[in-house]
Structure formats: C-alpha cells, structure tokens
Protein backbone atom coordinates (compact mmCIF):
# COMPACT_ATOMS: atom_id res chain seq x y z
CA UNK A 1 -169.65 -45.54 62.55
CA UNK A 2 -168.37 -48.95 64.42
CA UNK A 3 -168.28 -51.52 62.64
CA UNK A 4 -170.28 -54.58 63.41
CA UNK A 5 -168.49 -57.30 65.14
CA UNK A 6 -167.79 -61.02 63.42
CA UNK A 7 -170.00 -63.66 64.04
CA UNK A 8 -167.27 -66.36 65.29
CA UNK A 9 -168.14 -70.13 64.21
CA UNK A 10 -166.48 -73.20 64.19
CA UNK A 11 -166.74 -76.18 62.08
CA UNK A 12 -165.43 -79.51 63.32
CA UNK A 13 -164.42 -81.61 60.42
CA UNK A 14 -163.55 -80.47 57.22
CA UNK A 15 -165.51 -83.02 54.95
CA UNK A 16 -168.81 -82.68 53.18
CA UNK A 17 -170.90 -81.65 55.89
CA UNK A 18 -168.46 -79.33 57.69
CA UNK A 19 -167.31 -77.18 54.50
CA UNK A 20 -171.32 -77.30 53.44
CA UNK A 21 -171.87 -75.60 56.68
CA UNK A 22 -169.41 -73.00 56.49
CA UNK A 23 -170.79 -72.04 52.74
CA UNK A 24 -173.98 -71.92 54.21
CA UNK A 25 -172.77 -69.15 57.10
CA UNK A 26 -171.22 -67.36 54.09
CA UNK A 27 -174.58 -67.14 52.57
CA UNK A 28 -177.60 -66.79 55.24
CA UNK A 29 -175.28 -64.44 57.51
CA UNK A 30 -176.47 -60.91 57.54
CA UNK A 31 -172.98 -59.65 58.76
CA UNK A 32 -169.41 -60.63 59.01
CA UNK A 33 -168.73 -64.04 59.96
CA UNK A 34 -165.69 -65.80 60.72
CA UNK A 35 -165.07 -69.78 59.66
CA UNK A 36 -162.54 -72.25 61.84
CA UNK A 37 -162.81 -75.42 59.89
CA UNK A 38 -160.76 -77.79 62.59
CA UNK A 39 -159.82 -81.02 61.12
CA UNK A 40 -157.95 -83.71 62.94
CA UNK A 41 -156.47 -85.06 59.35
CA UNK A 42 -153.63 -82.81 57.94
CA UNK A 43 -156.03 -82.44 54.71
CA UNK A 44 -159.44 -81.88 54.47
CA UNK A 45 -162.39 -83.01 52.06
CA UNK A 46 -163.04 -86.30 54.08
CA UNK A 47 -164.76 -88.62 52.25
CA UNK A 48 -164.41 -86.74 49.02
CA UNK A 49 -160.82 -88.22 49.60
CA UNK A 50 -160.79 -90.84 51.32
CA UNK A 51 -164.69 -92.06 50.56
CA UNK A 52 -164.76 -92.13 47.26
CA UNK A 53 -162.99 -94.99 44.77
CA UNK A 54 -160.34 -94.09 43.10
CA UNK A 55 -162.01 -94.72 39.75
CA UNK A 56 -164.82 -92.37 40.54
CA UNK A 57 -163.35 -89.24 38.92
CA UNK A 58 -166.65 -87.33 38.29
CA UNK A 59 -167.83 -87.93 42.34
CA UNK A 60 -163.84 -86.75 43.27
CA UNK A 61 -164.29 -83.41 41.44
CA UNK A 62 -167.03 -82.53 43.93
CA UNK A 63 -163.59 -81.61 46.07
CA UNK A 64 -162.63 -78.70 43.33
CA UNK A 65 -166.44 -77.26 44.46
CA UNK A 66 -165.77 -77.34 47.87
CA UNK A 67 -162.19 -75.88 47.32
CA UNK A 68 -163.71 -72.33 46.48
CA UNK A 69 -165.59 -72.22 49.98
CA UNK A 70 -161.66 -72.88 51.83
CA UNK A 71 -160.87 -69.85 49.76
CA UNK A 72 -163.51 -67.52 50.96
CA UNK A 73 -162.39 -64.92 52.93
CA UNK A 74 -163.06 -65.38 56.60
CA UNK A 75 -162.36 -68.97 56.59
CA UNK A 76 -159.45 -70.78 57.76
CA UNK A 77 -159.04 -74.31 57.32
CA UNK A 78 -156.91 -75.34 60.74
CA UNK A 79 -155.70 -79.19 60.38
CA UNK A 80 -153.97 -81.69 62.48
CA UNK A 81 -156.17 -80.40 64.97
CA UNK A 82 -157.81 -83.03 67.17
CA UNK A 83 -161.06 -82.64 69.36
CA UNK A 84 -161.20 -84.41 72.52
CA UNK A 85 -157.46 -84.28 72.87
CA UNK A 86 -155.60 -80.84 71.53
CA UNK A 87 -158.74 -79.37 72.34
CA UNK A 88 -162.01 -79.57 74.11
CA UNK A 89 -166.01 -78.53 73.27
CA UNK A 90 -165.74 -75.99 76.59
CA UNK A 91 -162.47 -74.62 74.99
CA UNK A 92 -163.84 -74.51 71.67
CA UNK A 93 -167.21 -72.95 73.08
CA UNK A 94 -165.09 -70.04 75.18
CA UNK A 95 -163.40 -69.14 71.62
CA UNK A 96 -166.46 -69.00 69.37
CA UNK A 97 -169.86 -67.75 69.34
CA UNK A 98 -170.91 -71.13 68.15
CA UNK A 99 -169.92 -74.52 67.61
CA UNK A 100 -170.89 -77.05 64.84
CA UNK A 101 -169.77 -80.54 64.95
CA UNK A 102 -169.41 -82.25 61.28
CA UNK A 103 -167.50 -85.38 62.21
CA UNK A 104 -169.29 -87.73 60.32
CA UNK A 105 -169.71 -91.54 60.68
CA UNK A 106 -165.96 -93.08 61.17
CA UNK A 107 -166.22 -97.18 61.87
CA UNK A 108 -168.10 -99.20 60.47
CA UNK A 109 -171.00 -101.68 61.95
CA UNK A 110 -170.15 -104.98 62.95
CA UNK A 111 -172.00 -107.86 61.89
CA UNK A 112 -171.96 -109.87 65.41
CA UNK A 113 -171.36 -113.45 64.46
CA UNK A 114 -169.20 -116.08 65.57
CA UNK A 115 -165.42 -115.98 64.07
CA UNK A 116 -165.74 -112.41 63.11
CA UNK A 117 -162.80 -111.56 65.01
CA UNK A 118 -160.56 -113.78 62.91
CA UNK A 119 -157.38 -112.54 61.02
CA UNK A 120 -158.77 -112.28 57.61
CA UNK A 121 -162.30 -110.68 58.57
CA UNK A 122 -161.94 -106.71 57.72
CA UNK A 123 -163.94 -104.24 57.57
CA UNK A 124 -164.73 -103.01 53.93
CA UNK A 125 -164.10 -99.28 55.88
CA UNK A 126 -160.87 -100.26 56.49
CA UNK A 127 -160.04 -101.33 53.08
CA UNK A 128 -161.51 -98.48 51.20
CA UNK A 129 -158.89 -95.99 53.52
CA UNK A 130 -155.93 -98.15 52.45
CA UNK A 131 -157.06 -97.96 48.63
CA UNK A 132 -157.46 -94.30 49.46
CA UNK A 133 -154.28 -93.61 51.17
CA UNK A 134 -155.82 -92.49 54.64
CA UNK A 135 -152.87 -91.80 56.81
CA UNK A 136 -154.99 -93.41 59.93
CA UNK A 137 -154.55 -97.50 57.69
CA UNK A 138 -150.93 -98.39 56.88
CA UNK A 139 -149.58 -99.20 52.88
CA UNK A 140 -148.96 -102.71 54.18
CA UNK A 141 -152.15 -103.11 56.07
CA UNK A 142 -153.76 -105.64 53.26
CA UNK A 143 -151.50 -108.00 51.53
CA UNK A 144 -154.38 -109.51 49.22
CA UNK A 145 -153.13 -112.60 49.05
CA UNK A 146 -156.33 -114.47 49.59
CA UNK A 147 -157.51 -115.66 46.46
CA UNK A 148 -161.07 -116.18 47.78
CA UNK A 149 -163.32 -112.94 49.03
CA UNK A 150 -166.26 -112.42 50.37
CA UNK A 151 -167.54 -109.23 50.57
CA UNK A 152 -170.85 -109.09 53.06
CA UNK A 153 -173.46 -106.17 52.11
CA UNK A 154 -175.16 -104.87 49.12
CA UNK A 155 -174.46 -100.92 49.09
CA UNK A 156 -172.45 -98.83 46.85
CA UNK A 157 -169.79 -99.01 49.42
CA UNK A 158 -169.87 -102.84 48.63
CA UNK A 159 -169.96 -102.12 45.01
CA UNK A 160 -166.80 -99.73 45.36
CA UNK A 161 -164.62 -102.93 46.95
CA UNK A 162 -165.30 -105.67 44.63
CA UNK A 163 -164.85 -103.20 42.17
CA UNK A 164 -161.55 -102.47 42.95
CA UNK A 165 -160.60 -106.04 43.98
CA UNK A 166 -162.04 -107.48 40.65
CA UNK A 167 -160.05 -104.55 38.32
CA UNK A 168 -156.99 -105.07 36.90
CA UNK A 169 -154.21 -102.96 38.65
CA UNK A 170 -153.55 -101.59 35.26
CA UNK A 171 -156.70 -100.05 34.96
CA UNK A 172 -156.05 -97.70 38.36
CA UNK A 173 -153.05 -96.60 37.56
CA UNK A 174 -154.24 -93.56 36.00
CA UNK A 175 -156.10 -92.88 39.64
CA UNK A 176 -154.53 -91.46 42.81
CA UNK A 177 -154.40 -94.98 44.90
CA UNK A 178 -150.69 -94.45 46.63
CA UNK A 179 -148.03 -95.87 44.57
CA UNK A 180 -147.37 -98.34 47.92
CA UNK A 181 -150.98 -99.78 47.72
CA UNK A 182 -150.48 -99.95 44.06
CA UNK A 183 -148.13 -102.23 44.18
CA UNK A 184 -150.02 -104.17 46.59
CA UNK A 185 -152.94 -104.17 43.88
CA UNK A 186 -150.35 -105.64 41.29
CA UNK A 187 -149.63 -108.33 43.31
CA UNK A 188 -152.90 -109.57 44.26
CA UNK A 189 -153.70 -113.40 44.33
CA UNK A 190 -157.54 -112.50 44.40
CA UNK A 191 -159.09 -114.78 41.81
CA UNK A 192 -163.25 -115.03 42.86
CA UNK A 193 -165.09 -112.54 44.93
CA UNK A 194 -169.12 -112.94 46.14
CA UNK A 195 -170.93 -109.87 47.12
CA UNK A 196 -173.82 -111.05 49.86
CA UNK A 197 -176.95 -109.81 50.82
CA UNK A 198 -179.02 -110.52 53.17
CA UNK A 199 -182.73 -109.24 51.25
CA UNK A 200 -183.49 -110.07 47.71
CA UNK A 201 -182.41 -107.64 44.37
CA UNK A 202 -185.04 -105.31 44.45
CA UNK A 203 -183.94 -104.22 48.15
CA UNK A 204 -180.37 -103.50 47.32
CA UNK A 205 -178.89 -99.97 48.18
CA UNK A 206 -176.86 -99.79 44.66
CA UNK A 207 -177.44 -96.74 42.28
CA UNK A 208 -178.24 -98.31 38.45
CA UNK A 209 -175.05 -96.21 37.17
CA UNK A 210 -172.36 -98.50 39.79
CA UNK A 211 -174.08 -101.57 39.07
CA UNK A 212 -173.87 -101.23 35.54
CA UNK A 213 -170.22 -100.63 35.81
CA UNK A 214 -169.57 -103.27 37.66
CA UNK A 215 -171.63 -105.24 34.97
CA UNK A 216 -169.01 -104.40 32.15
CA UNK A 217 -165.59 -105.07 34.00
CA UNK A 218 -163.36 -106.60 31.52
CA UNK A 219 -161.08 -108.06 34.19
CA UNK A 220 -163.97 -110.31 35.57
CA UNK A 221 -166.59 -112.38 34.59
CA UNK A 222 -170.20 -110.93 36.93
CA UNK A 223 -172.73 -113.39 37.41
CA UNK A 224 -175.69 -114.05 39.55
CA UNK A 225 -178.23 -117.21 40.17
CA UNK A 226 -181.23 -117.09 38.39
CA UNK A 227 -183.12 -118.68 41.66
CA UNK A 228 -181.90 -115.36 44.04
CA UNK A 229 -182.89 -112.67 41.31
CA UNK A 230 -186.29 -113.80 40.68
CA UNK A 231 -189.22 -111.06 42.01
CA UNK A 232 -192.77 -112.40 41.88
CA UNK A 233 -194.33 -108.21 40.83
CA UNK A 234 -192.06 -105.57 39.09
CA UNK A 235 -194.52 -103.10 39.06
CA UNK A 236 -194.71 -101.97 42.76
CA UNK A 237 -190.88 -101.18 42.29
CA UNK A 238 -189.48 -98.00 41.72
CA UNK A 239 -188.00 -97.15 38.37
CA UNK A 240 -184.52 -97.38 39.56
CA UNK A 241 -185.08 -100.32 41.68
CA UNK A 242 -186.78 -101.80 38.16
CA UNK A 243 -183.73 -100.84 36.48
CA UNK A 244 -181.45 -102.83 39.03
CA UNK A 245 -183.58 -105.85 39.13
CA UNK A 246 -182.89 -105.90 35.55
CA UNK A 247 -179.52 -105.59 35.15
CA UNK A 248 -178.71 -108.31 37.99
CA UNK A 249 -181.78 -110.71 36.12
CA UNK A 250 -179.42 -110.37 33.06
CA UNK A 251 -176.59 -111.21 34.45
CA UNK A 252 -177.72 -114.89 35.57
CA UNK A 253 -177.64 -115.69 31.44
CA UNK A 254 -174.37 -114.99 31.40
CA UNK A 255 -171.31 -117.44 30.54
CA UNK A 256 -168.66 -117.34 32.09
CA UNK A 257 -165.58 -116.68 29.49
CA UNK A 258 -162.65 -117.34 31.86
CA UNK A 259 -161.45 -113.95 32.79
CA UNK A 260 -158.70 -113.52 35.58
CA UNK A 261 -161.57 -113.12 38.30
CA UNK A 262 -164.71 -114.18 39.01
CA UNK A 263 -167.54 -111.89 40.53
CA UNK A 264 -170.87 -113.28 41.99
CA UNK A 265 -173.47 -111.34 43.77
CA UNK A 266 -175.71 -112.93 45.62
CA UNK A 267 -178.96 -112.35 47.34
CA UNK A 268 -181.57 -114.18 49.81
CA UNK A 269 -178.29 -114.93 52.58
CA UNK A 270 -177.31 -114.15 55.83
CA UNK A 271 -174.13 -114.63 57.54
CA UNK A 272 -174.25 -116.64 60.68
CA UNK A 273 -170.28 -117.76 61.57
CA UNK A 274 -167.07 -116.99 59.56
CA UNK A 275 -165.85 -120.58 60.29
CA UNK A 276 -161.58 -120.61 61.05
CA UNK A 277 -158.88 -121.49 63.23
CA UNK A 278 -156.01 -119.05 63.36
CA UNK A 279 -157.05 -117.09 60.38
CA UNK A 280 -160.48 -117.13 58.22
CA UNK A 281 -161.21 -120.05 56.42
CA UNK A 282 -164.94 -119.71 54.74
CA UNK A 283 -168.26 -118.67 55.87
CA UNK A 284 -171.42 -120.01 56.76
CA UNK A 285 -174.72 -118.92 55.54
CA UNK A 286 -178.48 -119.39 56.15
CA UNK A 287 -180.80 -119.18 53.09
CA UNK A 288 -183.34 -116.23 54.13
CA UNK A 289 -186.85 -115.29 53.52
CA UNK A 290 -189.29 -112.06 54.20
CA UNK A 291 -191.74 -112.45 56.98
CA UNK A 292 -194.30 -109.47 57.47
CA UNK A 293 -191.10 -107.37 56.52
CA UNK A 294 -188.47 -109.13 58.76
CA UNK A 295 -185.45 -111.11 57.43
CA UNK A 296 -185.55 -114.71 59.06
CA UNK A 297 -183.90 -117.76 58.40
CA UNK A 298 -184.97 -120.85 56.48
CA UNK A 299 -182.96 -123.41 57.94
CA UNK A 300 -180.61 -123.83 54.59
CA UNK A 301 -177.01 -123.44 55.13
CA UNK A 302 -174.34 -122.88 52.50
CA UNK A 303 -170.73 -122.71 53.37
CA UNK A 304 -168.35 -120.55 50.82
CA UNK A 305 -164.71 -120.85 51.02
CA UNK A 306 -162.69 -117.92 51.85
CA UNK A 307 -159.03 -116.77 52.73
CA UNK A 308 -160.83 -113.04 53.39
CA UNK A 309 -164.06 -111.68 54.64
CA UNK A 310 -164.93 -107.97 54.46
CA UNK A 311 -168.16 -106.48 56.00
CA UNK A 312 -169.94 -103.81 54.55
CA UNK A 313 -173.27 -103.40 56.52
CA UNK A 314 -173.08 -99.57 57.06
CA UNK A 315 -171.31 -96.85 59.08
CA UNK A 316 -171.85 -95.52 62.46
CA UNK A 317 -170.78 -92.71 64.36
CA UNK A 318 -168.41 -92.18 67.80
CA UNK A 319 -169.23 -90.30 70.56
CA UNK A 320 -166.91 -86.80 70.76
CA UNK A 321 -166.43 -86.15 74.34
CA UNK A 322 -168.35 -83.31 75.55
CA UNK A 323 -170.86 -83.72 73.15
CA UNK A 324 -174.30 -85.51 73.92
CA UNK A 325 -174.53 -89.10 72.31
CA UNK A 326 -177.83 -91.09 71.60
CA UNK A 327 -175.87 -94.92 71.36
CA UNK A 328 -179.34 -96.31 69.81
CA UNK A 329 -179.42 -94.18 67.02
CA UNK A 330 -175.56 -93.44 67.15
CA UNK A 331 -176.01 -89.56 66.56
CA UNK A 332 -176.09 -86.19 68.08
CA UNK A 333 -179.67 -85.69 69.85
CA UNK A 334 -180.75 -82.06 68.11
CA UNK A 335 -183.77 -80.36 66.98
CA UNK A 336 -183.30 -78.82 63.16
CA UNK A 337 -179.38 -79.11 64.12
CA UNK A 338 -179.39 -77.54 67.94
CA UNK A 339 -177.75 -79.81 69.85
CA UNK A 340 -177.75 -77.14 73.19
CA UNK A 341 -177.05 -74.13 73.77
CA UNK A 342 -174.21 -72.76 71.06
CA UNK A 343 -173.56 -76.28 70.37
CA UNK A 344 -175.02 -77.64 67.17
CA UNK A 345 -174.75 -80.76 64.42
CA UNK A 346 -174.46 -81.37 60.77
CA UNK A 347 -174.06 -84.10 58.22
CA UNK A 348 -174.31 -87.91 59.43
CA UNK A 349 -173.44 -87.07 62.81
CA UNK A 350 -176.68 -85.82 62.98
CA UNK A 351 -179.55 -87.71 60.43
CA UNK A 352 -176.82 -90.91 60.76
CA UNK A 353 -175.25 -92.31 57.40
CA UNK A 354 -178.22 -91.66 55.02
CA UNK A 355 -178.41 -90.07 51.65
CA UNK A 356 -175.48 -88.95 48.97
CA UNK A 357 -173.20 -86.15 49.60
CA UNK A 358 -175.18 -83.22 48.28
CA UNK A 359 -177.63 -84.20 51.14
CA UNK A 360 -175.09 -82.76 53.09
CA UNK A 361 -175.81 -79.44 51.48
CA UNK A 362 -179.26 -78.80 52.64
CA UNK A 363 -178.89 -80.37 55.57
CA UNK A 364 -176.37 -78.30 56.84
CA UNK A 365 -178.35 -75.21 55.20
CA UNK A 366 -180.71 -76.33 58.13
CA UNK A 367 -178.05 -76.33 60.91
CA UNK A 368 -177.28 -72.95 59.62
CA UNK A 369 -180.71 -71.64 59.72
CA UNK A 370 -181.41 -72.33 63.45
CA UNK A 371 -178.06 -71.08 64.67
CA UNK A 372 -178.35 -67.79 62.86
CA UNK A 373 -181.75 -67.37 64.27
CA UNK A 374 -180.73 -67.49 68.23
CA UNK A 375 -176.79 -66.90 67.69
CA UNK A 376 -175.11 -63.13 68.21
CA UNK A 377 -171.39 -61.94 67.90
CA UNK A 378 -170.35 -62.61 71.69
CA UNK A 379 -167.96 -59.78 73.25
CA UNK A 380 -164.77 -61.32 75.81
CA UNK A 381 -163.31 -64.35 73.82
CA UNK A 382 -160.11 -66.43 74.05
CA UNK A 383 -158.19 -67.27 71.34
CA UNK A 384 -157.98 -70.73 69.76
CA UNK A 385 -154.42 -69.83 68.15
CA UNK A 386 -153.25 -69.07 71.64
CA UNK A 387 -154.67 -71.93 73.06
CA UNK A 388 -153.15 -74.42 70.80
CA UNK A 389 -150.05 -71.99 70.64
CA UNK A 390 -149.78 -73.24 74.16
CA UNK A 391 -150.02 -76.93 74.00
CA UNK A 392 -147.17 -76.62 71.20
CA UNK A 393 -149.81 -77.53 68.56
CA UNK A 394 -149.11 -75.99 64.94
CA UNK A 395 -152.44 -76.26 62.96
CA UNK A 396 -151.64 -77.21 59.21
CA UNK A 397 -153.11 -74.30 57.00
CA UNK A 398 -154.68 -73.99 53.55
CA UNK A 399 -151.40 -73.18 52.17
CA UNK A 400 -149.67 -76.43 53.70
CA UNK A 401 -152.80 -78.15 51.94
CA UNK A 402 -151.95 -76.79 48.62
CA UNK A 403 -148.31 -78.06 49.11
CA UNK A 404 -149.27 -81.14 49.42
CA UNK A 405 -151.75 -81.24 46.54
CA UNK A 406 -148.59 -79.58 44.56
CA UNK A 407 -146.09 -82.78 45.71
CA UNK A 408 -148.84 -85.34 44.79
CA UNK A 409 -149.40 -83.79 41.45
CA UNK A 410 -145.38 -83.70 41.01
CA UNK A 411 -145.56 -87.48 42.20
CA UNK A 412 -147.92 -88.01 39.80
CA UNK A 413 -145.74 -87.20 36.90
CA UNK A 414 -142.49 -89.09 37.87
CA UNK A 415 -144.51 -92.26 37.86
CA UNK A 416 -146.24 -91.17 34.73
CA UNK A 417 -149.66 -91.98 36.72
CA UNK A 418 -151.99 -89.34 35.65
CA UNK A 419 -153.03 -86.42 37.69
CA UNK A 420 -151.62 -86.68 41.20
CA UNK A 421 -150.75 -89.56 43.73
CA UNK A 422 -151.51 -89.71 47.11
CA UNK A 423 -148.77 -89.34 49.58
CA UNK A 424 -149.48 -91.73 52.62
CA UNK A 425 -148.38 -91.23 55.90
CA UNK A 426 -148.78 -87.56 57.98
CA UNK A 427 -144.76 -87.65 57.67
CA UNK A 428 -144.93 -87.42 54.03
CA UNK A 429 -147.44 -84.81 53.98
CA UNK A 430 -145.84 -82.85 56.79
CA UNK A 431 -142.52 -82.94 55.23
CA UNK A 432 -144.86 -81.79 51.59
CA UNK A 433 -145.31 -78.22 53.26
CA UNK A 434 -142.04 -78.16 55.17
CA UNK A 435 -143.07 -79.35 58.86
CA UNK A 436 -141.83 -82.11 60.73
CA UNK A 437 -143.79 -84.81 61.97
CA UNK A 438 -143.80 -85.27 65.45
CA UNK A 439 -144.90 -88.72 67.47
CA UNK A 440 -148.04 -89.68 67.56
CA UNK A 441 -149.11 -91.08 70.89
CA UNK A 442 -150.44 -94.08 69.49
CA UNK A 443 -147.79 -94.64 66.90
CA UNK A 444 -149.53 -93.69 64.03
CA UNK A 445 -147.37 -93.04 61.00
C-alpha cells in the first residue's frame, strides 16, 4: 500500500501565533504533515521572550507549553532565517504546499507631534527589547540617566515600563534581564515617572491583576489626582473596568512616604509637542474631554518636565514583501486566514494587535481550518535546505536553541541570578551552539 504523501507547511515566525498554528496542523490534519517554523531571530517564542517583563514569570512559562509543539515530530524549527532577504514568498511557495505568515506586529505607532524626533523620545517597544535582551536593541542602547520620565499610553505594555523603571534593580535580579542591562538598571538616575492617557480611568486597557501590582511597589510611591479619576456612573462599567476605577480612585488618598521614586498616572491628557532643543526637555499637554465619543481638546495646557519620553500607543505591523498589505488597517487582507491562493495569515498580522496571547490559539485554529479545507500534498517540490544551502545560509536548529537555553541557565548560576540569563547579541548565542557569527549587513551585533 503507498503511503500517503506529507502535507508540506510553513510557518513564518516562530512566536505565539506561528507555533499555535503549527499545533493546530498537528491536530485538524487527517494525514502526515510536515512543520517549517522559519524565524529570522536565532531563538524562537517571540514575544513570550522578548514581550513579556521580566518579572512576569507565570505569563513566561507559557514558552515551556509551546516548547512541546517544537518537539513534535514533523516540525523543525529553522532560525536565523530571514523572509524578504534569505528567502522569498515565491521561493517559499515552490517548497511547500502552503504558506502561513505569523510575523506579528514589530514597531510601534508613533504619536505624530512636534519634537517627537528628539534624542530622549523612545519608543516604549524599544525599551521593553533592551530589558528583554532582543539581539535587534543594543545593552547600551538606554543609559537611564534621565531622572524625569514620561511614559505616554495607558496599556499593559505601559504598565510593564514604569514597572520596571520604578523597581528597584534588586528586585529583577532573580529575572532573566541580561546581566549588561542589569547593570544599566543599577545605575539608573530615574527618580519620578507619569504614565499619560489620553481618555479617563474607566477607558484604560490595564488588566486589574498589573494594576494592582503596580499599586504595591515598595520602591515607589503610586499616586493619582482625585480630579482625573472621578466617573460620574459606575454601573454601566464592566466588572473589571469597576475594579480598575477603584483601585486608581484609591490611590489619589494616598501620601506620599518618600520612597526612591515617584509614580503618577494620569488621565484626561493628550500630548501635543515634546518641547526641546538638542535633546528632550518636557512635554506639553492639552487637558481633554469626550465629545459624542471623540477625544478633543479643552484648551488647558500643562507642561511636565522631562529628560525622557517613551510612547506607548500600540503596535503595528510591516509589510513582508510579496505579501499583500492593507496600510489602513496595517494587516494582511484575508478571509478566515486566506490571504490567496496557498498563501495564508495568523496572529496580529492578521486581526492587528488585539487580544492576549491565547487569542492566538483560536485564531490560528481558524487559519488552520480554511487551509486544510482547499490545501492537498503537492507532487514536484524544491527544497528549502537546498535553497538556503545555496545562498551559504545555515538555519539555527532546535538543538542550537537548547544550547543556548543550556548557556543562559549556566550564566544564570555564576551570577547567582536565578534561573537563566539572557545572552544578548546573535554572537553570543551563535558561539552558545558552536557557530560563528557572520556580518550582518546592517551591522547588527
């Protein structure tokens, strides 16, 4: 009897949405399937590693979960590997039956006021890959010597940063930030930070279980004004929006008791100019108001002085060459997850940067669902291997991933710092599993 061919799939990007995708293949396919999990970063897991604060151990163990789908038989996890450059969508299309792009949102959105351009104004994207090691943001990339921060945006990626910033650097040093940011952390001349937003409490994207820990820092004393907290009707709120509104309403009896830091959120302001000369000096605000929904200015300015100003209004995805691109919704045009013809989408590359990362899981479940139902094992393929054997390209496997994990942990214990440290750099983690690095053509370390 012959047996039935392998349905040949591959996954770009190994985070979330990508390794969701490839479980679901495992599990809806009625025959053999084959996984390529292509990831441009030498390890996978995405924002599981480089997403999620340090702190956050419970949210970081989601990675040992999506550890036992790398280690199903009939996937490969194939890093290093970049699309658009060591490899195109018609290359990757005449080696697969199917394609599935998983590339997530990558850059953040910018806020598009005067002065934003300044040295000193960051994106909060930028500073949650150093804190994370991310091999694309150098160790040295944020000096935090401004002792005045303002952090611009309301979400639990907002929480996450003045989180960190307000902490102690004792208190991470149990956690996997890189022993080079570390000592960065140590250092820092941060002394108040202000979260802003731009609606009032009871709009803010935080989950009750952040802002509570943000509430009980005991680095930093958390206030807010009783004037921004105030809502008019608490009972057209949701129960966790109730529960927020709350917790930020108690906050504005608080006294401060002269901790190192200082930690104000507030509400009801929008950023109109990050005011500077050579390097970012303060900010200017307008005092804002609903109007039949809409966010519009009073006509009330407030300046707050600041060395540093990070925005954190959101992600947004890049186009990936090859691939249609809607730029006003800044995803993948598809129907259920079919992009065109053995082409297809997953994650925030398709729905855009919504929901928490077990969305990713049903979601991609859907993806799966529609190319099973009009994808078949195809007959004269090339080879990927050969392809990139070719162009001199070595994809990092899942063994060279466990190396590294194996020299972090090692790390870990000759600084007495918990579980495992992040190496930082692709030359480090090359050198982890025995490879050398070779020049990247935009000088990335």
């Amino acid at each position: 009897m012959e047996a039935m061919m392998a349905l040949r799939v591959a996954v770009v990007g190994s985070g979330p949405a990508g390794i969701y995708t490839a479980e679901a293949l495992i599990k809806q396919a009625q025959g053999p399937v084959e996984i390529d999990v292509i990831e441009r970063l030498p390890t996978p897991y995405g924002l599981v590693r480089y997403g999620v604060a340090p702190d956050h151990t419970s949210i970081k163990s989601i990675a040992g979960y999506l550890r036992r789908v790398l280690e199903s038989p009939g996937v490969r996890f194939l890093g290093g590997v970049e699309f658009g450059s060591d490899v195109s969508a018609d290359e990757l299309l005449s080696c697969y039956d199917a394609v599935v792009y998983c590339t997530g949102a990558m850059v953040d959105r910018h806020l598009g006021v005067p002065g934003e351009d300044l040295p000193g104004s960051v994106a909060a994207t930028d500073f949650v890959n150093w804190y994370c090691g991310h091999p694309d943001v150098p160790p040295d990339a944020f000096t935090l010597d401004a002792e005045d921060v303002v952090v611009i945006g309301v979400g639990n990626v907002a929480v996450d940063v003045v989180r960190v910033l307000a902490k102690g650097a004792a208190e991470l040093r149990g956690t996997d930030v890189p022993e080079e940011v570390m000592r960065r952390l140590e250092e820092s001349r941060v002394r108040r930070i202000h979260m802003v937003g731009r609606r009032g409490p009871e709009h803010a994207k935080f989950t009750l279980k952040e802002l509570r820990e943000l509430g009980e820092l005991i680095n930093a004393d958390v206030l807010t004004f009783p004037h921004e907290v105030k809502v008019e009707d608490l009972t057209t709120l949701s129960r966790q929006t109730r529960g927020n509104v709350d917790v930020l309403q108690a906050w504005s009896g608080r006294v401060p008791s002269d901790r190192p830091r200082r930690l104000e959120v507030r509400f009801w302001l929008r950023p109109v100019e990050i005011l500077g000369v050579s390097h970012v000096e303060g900010i200017r605000l307008e005092r804002t108001l609903l109007r039949d929904g809409r966010v519009v200015g009073t006509g009330e300015f407030e300046t707050i002085p600041a060395d540093m100003v990070m925005r954190s209004v959101g992600y947004q995805s890049v186009p990936l060459a090859g691939v249609p691109f809607d730029s006003s919704t800044m995803t993948v045009p598809n129907v259920a997850g079919r992009v065109s013809d053995r082409q297809y989408v997953a994650g925030w590359l398709k729905r855009g940067p919504t929901g928490v990362i077990g969305t990713n899981k049903s979601d991609a479940a859907e993806t799966v669902r529609t190319l099973l139902a009009e994808t078949t094992p195809g007959t004269a393929r090339a080879r990927l291997d050969d392809l990139l054997s070719a162009r001199g390209v070595t994809p990092l496997t899942y063994q060279d991933w466990l190396a590294i994990e194996t020299a972090e942990a090692e790390l870990a214990t000759s600084l007495k710092r918990g579980e495992r440290v992040k190496l930082v750099g692709r030359a480090a983690m090359l050198a982890a599993c025995g490879r050398v690095a070779q020049p990247a053509p935009d000088g990335r370390p």
